[in-house]
N, C-alpha and C. Protein backbone atom coordinates (compact mmCIF):
# COMPACT_ATOMS: atom_id res chain seq x y z
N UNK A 1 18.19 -40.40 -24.86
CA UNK A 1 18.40 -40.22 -26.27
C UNK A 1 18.23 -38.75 -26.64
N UNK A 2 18.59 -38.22 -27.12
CA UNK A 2 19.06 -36.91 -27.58
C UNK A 2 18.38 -36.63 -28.90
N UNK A 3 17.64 -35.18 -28.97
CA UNK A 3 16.31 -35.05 -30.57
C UNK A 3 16.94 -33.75 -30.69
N UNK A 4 16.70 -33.14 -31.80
CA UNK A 4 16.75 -31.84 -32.14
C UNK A 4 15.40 -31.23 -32.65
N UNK A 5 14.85 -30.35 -31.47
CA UNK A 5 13.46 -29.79 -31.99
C UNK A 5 13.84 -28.08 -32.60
N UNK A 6 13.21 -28.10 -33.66
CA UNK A 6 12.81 -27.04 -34.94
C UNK A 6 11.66 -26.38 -34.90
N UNK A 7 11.46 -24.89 -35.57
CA UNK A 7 10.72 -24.71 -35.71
C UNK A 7 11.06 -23.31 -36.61
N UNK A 8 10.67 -22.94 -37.69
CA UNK A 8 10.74 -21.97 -38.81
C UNK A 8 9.49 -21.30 -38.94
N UNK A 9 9.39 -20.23 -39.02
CA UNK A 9 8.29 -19.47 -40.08
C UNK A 9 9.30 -18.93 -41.22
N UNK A 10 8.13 -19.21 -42.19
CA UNK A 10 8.97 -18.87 -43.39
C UNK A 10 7.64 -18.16 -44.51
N UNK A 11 7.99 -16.94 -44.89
CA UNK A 11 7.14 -16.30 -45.63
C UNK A 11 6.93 -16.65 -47.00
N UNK A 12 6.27 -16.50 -47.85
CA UNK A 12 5.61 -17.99 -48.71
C UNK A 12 4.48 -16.52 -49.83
N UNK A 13 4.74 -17.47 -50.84
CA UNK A 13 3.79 -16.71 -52.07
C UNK A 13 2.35 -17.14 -51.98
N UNK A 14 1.34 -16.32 -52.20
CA UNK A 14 0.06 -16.50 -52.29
C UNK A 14 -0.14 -17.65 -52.63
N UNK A 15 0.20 -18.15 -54.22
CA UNK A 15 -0.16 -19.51 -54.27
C UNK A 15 0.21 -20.62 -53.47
N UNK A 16 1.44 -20.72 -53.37
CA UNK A 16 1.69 -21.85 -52.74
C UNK A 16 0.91 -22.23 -51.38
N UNK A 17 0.31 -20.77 -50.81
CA UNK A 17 -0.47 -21.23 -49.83
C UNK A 17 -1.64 -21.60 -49.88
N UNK A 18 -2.23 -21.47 -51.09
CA UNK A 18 -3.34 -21.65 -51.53
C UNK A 18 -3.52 -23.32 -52.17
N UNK A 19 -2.13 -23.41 -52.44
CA UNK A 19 -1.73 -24.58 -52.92
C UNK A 19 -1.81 -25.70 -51.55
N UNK A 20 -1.53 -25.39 -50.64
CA UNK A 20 -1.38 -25.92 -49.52
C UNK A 20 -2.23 -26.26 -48.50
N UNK A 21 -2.60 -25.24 -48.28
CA UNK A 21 -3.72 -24.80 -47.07
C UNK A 21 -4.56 -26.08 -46.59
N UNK A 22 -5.33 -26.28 -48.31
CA UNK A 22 -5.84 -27.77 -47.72
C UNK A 22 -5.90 -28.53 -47.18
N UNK A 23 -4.81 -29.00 -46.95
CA UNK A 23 -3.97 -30.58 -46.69
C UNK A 23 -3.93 -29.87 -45.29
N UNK A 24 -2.99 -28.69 -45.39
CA UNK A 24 -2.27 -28.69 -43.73
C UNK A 24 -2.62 -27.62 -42.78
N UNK A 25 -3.61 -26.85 -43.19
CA UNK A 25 -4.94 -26.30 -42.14
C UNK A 25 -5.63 -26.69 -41.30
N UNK A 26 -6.47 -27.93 -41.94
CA UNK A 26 -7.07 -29.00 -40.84
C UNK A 26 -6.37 -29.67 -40.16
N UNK A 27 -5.29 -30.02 -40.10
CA UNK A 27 -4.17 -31.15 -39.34
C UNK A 27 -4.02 -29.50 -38.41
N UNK A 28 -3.45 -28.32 -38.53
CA UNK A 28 -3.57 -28.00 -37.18
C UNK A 28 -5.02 -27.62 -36.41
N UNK A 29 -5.78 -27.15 -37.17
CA UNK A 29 -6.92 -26.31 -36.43
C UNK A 29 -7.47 -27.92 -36.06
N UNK A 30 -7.10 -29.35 -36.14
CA UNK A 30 -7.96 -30.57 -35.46
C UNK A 30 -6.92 -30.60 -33.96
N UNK A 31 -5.90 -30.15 -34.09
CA UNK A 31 -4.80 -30.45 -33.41
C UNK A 31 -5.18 -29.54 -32.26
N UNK A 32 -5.68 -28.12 -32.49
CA UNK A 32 -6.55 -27.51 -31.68
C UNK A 32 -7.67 -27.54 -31.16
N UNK A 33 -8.55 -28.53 -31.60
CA UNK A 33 -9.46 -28.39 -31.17
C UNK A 33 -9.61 -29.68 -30.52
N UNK A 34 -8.89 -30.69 -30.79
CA UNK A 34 -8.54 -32.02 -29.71
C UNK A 34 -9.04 -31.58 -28.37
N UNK A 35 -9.53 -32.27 -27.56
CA UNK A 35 -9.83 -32.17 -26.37
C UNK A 35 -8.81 -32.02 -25.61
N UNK A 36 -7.47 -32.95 -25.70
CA UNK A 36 -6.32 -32.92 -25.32
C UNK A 36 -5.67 -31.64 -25.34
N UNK A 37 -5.61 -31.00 -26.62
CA UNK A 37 -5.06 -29.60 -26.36
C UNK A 37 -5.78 -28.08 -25.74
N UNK A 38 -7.70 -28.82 -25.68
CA UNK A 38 -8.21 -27.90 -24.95
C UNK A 38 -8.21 -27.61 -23.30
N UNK A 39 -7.97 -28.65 -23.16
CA UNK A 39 -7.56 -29.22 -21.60
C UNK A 39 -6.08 -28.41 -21.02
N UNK A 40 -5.08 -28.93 -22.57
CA UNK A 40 -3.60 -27.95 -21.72
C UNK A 40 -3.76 -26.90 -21.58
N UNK A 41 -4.56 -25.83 -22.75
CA UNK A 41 -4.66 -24.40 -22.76
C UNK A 41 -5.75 -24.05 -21.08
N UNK A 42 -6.58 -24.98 -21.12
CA UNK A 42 -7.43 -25.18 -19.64
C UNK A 42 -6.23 -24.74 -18.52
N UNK A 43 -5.36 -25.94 -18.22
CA UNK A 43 -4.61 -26.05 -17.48
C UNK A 43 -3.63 -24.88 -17.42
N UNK A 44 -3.03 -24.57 -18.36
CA UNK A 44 -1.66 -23.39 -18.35
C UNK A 44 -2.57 -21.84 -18.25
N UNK A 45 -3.14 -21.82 -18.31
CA UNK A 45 -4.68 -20.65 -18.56
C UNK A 45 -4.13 -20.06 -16.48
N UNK A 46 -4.88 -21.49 -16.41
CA UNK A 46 -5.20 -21.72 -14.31
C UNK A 46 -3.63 -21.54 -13.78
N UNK A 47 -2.77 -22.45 -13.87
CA UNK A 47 -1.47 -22.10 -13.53
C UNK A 47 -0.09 -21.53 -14.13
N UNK A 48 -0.22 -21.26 -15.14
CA UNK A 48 0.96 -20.09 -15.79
C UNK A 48 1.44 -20.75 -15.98
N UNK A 49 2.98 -20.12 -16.55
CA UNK A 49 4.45 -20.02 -16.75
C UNK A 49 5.26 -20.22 -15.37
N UNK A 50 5.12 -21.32 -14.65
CA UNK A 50 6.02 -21.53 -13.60
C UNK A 50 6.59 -22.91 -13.78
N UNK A 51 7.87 -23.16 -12.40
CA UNK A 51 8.66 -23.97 -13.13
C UNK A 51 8.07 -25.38 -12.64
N UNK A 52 7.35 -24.97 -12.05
CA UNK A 52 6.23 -26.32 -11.47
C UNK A 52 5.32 -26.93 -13.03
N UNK A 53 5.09 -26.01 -14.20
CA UNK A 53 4.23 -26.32 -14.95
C UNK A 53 5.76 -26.81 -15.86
N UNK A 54 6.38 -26.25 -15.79
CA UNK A 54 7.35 -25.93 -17.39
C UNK A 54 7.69 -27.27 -18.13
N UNK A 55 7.79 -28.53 -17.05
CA UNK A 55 8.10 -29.60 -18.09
C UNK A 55 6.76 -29.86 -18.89
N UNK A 56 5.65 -30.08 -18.02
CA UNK A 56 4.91 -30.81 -18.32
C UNK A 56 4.02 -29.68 -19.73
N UNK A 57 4.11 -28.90 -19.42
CA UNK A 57 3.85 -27.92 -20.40
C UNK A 57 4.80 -28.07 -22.07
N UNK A 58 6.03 -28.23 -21.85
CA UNK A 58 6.76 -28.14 -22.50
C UNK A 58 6.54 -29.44 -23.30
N UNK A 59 6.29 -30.27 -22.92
CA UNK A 59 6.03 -31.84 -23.33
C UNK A 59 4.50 -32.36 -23.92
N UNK A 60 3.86 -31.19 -23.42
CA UNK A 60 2.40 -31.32 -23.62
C UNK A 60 2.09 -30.41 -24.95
N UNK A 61 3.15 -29.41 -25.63
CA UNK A 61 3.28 -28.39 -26.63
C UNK A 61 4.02 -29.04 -27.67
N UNK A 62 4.70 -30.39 -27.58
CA UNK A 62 5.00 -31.09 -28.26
C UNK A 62 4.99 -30.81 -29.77
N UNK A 63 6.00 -31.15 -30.99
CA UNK A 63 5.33 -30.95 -32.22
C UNK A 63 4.60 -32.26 -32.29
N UNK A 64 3.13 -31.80 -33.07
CA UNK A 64 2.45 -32.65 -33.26
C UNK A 64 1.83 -32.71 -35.02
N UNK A 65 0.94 -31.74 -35.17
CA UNK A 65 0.45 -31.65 -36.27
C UNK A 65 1.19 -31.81 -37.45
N UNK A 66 2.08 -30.65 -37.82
CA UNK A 66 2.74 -30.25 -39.02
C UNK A 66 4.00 -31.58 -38.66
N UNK A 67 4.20 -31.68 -37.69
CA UNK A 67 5.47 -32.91 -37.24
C UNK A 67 5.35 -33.73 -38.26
N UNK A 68 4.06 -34.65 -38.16
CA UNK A 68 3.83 -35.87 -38.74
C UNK A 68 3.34 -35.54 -40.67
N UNK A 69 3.70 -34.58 -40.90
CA UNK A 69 3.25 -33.90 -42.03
C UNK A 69 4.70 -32.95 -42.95
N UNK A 70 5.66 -33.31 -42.22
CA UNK A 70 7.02 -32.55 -42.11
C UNK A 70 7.75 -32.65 -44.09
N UNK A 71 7.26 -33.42 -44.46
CA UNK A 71 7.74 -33.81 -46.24
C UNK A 71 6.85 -33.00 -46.97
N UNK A 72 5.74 -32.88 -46.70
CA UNK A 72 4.40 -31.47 -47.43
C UNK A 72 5.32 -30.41 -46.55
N UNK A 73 5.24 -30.21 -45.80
CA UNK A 73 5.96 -28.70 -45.19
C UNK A 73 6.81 -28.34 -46.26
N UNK A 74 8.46 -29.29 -46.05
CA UNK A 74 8.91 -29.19 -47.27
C UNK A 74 9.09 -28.81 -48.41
N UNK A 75 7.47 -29.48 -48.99
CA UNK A 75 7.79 -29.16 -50.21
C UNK A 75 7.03 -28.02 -50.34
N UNK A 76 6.39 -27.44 -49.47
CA UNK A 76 5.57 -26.13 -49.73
C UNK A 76 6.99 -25.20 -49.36
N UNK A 77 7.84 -25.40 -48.78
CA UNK A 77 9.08 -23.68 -48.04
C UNK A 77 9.71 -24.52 -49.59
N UNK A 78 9.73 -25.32 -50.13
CA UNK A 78 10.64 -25.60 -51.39
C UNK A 78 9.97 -24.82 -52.81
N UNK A 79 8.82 -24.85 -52.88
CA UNK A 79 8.19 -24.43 -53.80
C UNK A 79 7.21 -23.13 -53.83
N UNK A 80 7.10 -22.76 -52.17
CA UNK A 80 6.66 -21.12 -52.35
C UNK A 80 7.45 -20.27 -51.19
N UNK A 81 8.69 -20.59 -51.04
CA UNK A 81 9.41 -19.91 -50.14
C UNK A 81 9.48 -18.36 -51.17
N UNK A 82 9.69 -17.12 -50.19
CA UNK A 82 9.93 -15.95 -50.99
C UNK A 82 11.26 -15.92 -50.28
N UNK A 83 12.62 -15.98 -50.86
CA UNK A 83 13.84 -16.08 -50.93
C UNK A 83 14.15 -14.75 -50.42
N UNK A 84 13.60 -13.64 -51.11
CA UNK A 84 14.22 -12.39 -50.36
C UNK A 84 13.66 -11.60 -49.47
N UNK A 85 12.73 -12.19 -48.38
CA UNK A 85 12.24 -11.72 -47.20
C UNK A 85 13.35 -12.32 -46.21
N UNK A 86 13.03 -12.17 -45.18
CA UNK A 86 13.72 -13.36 -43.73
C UNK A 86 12.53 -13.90 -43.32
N UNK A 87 13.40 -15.15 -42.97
CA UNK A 87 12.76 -16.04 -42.17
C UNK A 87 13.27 -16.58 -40.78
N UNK A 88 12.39 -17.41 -39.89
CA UNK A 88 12.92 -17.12 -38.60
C UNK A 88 13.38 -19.14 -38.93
N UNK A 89 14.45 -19.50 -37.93
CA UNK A 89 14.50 -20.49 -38.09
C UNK A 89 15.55 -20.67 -36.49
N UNK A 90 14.79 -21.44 -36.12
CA UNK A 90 14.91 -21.70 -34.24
C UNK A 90 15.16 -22.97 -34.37
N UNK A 91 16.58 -23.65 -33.11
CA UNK A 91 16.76 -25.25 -33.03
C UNK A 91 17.17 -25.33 -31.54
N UNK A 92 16.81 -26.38 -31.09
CA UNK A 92 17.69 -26.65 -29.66
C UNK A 92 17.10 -28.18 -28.96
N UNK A 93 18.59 -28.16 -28.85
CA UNK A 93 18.76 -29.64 -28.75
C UNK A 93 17.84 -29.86 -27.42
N UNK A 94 17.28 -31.27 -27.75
CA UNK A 94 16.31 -32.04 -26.54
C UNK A 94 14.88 -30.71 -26.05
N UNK A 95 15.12 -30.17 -26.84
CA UNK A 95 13.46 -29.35 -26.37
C UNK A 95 13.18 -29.24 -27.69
N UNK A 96 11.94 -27.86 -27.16
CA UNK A 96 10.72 -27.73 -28.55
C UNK A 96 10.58 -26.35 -28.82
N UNK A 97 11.55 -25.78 -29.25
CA UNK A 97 11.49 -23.86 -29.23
C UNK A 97 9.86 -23.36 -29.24
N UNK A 98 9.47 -24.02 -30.28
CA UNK A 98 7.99 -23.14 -30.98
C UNK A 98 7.13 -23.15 -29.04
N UNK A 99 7.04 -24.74 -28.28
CA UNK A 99 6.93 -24.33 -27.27
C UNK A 99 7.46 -23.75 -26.22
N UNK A 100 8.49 -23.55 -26.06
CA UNK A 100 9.72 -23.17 -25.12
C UNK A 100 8.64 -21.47 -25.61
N UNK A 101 9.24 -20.74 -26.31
CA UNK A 101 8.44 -20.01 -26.75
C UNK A 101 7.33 -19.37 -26.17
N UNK A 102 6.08 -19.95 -26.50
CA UNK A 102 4.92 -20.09 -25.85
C UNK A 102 5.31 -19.97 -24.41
N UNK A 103 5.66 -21.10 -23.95
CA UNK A 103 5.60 -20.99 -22.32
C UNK A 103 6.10 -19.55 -22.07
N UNK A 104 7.45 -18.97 -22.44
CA UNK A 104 8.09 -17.68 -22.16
C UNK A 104 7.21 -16.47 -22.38
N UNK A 105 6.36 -16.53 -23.54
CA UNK A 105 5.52 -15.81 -23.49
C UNK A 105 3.82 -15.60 -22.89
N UNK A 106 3.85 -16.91 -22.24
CA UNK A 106 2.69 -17.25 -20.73
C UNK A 106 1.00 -17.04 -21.80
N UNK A 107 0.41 -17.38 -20.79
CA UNK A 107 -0.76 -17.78 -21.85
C UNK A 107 -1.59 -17.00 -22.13
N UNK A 108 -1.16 -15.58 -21.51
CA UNK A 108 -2.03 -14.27 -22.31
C UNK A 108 -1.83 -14.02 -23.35
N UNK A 109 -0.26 -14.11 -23.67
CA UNK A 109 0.24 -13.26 -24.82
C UNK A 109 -0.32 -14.44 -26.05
N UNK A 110 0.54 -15.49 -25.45
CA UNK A 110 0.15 -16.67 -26.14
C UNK A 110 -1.41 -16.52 -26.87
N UNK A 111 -1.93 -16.45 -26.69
CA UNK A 111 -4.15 -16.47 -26.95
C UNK A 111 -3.67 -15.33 -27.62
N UNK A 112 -3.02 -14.61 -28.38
CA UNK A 112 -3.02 -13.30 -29.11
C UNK A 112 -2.95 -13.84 -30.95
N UNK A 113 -1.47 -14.94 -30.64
CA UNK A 113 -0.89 -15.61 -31.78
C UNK A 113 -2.15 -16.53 -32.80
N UNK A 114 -2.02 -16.66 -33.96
CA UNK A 114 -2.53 -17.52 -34.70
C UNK A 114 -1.79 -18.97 -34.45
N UNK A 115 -2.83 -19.70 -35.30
CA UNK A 115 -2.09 -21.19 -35.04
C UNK A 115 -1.86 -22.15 -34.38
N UNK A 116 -1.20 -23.08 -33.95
CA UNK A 116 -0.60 -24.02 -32.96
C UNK A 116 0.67 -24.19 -32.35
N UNK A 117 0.87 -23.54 -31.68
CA UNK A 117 2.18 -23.77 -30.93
C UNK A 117 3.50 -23.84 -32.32
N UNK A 118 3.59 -22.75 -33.16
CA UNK A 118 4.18 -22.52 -34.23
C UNK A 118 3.40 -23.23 -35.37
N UNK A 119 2.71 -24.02 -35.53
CA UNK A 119 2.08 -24.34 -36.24
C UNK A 119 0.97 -23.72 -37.01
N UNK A 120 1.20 -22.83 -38.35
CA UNK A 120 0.11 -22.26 -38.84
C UNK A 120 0.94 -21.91 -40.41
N UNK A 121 -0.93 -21.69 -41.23
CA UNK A 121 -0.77 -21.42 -42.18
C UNK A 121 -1.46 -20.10 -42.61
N UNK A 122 -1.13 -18.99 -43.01
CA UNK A 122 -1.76 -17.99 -42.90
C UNK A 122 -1.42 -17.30 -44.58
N UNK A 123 -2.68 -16.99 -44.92
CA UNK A 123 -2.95 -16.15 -45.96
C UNK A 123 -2.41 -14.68 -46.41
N UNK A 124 -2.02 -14.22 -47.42
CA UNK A 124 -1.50 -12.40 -47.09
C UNK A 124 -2.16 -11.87 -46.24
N UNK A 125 -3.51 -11.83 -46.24
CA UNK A 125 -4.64 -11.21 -45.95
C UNK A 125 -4.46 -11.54 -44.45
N UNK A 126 -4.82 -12.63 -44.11
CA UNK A 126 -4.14 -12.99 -42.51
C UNK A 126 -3.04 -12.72 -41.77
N UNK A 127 -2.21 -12.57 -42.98
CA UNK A 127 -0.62 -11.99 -42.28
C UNK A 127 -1.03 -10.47 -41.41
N UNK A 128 -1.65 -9.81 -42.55
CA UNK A 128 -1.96 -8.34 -42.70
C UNK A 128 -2.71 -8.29 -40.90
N UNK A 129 -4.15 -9.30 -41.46
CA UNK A 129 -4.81 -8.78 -40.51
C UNK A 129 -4.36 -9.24 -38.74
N UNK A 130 -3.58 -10.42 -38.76
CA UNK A 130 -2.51 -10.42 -37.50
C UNK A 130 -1.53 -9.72 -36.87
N UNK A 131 -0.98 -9.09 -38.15
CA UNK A 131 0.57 -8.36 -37.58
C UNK A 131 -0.20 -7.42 -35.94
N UNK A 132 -1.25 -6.75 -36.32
CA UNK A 132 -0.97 -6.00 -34.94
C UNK A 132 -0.97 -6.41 -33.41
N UNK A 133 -1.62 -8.06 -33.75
CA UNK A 133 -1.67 -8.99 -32.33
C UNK A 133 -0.75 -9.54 -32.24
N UNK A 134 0.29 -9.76 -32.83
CA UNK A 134 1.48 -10.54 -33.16
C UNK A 134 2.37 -9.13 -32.25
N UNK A 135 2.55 -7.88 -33.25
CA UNK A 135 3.29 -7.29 -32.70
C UNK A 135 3.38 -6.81 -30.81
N UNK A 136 2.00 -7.22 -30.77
CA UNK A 136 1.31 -6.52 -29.25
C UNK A 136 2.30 -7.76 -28.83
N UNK A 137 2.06 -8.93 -28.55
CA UNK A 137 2.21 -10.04 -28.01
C UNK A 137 4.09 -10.14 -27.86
N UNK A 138 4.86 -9.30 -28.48
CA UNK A 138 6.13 -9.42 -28.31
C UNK A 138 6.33 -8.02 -28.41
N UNK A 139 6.05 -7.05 -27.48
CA UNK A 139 6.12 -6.16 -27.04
C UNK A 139 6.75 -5.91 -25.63
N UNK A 140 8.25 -5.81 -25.37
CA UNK A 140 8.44 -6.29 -24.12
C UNK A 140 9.25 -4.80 -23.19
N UNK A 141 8.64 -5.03 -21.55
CA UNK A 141 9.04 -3.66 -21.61
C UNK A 141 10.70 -4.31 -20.77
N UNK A 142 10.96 -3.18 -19.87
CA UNK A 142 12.10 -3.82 -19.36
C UNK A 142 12.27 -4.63 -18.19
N UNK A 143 11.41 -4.86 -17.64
CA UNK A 143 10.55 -5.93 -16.29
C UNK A 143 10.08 -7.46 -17.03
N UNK A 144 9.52 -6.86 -18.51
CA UNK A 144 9.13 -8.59 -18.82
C UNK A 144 10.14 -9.15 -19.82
N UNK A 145 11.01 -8.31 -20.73
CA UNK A 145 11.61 -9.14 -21.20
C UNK A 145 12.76 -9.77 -20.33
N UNK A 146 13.30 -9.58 -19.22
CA UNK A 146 14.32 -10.67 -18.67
C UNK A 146 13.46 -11.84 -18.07
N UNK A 147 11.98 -11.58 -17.44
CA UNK A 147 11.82 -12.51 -16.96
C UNK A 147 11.52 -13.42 -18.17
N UNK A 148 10.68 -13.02 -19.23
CA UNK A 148 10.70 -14.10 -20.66
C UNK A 148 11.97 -14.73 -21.01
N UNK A 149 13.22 -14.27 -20.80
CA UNK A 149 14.57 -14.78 -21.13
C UNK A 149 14.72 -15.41 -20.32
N UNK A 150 13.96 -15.44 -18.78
CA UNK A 150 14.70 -16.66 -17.54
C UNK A 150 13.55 -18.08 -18.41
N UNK A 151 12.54 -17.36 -18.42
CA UNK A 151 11.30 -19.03 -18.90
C UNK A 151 12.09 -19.42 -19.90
N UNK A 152 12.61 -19.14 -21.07
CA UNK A 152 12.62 -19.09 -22.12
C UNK A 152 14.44 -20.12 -22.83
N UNK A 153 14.74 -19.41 -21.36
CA UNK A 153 16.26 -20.79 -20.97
C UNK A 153 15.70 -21.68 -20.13
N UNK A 154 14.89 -21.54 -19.41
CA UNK A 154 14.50 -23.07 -18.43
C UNK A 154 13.99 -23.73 -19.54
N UNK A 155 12.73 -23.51 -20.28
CA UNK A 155 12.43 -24.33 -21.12
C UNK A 155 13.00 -25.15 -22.20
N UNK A 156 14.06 -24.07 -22.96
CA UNK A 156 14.94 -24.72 -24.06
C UNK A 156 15.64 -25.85 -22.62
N UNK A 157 15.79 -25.63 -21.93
CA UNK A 157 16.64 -26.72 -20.77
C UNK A 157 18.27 -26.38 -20.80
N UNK A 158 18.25 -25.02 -21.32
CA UNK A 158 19.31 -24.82 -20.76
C UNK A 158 20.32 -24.73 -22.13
N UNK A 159 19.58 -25.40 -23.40
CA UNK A 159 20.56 -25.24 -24.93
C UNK A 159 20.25 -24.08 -25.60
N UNK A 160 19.47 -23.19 -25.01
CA UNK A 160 19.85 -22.16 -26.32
C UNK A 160 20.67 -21.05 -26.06
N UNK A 161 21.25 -20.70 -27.22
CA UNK A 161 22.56 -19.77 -26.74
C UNK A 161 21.95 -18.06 -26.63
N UNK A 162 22.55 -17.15 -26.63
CA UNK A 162 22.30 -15.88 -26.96
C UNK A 162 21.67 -15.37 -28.10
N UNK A 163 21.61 -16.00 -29.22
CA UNK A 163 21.38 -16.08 -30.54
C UNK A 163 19.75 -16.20 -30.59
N UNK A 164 20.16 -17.91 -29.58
CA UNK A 164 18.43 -18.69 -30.25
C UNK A 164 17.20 -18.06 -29.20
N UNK A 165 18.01 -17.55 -28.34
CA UNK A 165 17.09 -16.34 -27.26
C UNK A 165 16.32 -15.14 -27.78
N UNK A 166 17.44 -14.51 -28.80
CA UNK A 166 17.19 -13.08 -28.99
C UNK A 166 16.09 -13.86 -30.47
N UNK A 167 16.63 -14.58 -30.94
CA UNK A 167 15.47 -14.96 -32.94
C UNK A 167 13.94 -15.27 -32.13
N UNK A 168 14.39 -16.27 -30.80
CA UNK A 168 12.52 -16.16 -30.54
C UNK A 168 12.08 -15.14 -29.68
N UNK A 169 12.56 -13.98 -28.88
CA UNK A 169 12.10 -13.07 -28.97
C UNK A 169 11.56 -12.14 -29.39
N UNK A 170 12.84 -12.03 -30.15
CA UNK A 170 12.74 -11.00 -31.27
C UNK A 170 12.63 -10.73 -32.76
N UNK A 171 12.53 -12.30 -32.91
CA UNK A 171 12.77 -12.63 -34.07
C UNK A 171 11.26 -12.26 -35.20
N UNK A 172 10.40 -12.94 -34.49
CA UNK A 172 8.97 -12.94 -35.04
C UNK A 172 8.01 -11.57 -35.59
N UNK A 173 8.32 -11.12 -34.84
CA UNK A 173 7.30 -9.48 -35.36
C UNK A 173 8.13 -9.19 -36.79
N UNK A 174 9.55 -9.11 -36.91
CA UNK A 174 10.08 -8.78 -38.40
C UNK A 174 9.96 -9.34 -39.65
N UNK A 175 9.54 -10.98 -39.46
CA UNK A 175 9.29 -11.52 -40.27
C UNK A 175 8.02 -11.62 -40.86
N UNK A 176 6.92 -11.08 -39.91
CA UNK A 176 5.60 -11.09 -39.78
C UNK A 176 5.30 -9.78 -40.23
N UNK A 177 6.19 -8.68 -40.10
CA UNK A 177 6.25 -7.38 -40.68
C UNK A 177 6.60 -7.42 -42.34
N UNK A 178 8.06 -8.26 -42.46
CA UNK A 178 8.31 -8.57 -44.21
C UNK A 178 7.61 -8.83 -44.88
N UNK A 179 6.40 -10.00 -44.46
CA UNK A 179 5.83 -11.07 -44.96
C UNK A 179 4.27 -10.09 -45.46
N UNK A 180 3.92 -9.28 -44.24
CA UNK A 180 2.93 -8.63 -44.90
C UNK A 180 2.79 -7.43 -45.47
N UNK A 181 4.49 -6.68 -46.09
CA UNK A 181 4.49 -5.02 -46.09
C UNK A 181 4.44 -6.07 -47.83
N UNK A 182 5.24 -7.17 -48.07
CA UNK A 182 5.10 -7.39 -49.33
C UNK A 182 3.60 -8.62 -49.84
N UNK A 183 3.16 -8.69 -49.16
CA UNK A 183 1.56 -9.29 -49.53
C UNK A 183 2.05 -10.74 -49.85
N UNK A 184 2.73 -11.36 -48.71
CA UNK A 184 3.45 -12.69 -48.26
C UNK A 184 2.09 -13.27 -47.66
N UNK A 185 1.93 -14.87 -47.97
CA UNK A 185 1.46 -15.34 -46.63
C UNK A 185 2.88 -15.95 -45.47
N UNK A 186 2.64 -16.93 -44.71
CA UNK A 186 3.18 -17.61 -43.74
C UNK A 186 2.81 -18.83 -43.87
N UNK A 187 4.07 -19.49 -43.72
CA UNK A 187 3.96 -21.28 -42.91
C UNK A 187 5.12 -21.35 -41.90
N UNK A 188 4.50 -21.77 -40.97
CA UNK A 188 5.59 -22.20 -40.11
C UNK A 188 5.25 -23.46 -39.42
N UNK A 189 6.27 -24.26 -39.18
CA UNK A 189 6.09 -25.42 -38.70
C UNK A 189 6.82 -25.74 -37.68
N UNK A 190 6.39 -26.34 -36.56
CA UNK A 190 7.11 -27.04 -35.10
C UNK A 190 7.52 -28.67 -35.83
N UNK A 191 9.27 -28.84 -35.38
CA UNK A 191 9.22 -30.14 -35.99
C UNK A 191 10.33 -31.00 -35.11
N UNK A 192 10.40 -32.13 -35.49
CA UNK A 192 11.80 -32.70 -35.33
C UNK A 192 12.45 -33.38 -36.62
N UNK A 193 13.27 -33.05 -36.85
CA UNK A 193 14.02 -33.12 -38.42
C UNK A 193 14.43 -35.20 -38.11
């Protein structure tokens, strides 16, 4: 059977995150602190980004949190989206970008990012005080970004085009740059529509 996995950051007005936060903060930071997901970060920590890990990794990064929470997402990018920043918005059929992602970027860089496996809600103030681990973490020289582009098609399984390669590469530091030069927070969510 055939899914389409999603995943957006989308830069967002103070309130609405404030408006929000509540509800869908704890659904990820529980989602992190699950034993279950302390165990995968355990596991991918010990054996990397190889293609021996990549399904089970990929399947284990699953959307989970914000997934089951996907109608509040909604209505928070409906009601505090900031319209004239960019936003990143990643799809590919039968995988999970936000993890595809992750895996491509292996579990150093990964431990840099806020959140859950695209899953986070972040404050201006948080935007601010992330951008420079964010930017470090997709910093690629010319040795690691092809090999991130070989993980990064094994994982999507082979559906993402040139496009959905270069937005999760490259996509993230600009939006994370928009979001905090204008005193934006962030939501982004891992989903299946």
């Amino acid at each position: 059977m055939s899914f389409l996995g999603m995943w957006c950051l989308v830069p967002m007005k103070a309130e609405a995150i404030t408006r929000y936060a509540p509800e869908l903060r704890p659904a990820i930071e529980d989602e992190a602190a699950h034993p279950t997901s302390k165990d995968l970060l355990r596991w991918w920590q010990e054996v990397g980004s190889t293609e021996a890990s990549r399904h089970d990794f990929v399947e284990s990064a699953a959307p989970s949190a914000l997934d089951e929470r996907i109608c509040l997402v909604y209505e928070a990018w409906n009601h505090g989206r900031d319209e004239s920043l960019p936003y990143l918005a990643a799809s590919a059929r039968n995988s999970f970008p936000a993890a595809a992602l992750a895996f491509a970027l292996g579990p150093e860089r990964f431990a840099q990012l806020p959140g859950w496996f695209g899953d986070l809600i972040l404050t201006p103030a948080q935007v601010r005080d992330t951008l420079p681990a964010v930017e470090h973490a997709f910093t690629w020289s010319p040795q690691s970004r092809p090999h991130a582009e070989h993980l990064l098609t094994a994982a999507l399984r082979d559906e993402g085009t040139r496009a959905d390669i270069d937005t999760l590469l490259d996509g993230v530091p600009p939006v994370w740059r928009a979001a905090a030069e204008a005193g934006r927070g962030l939501l982004g969510a891992h989903f299946v529509p």
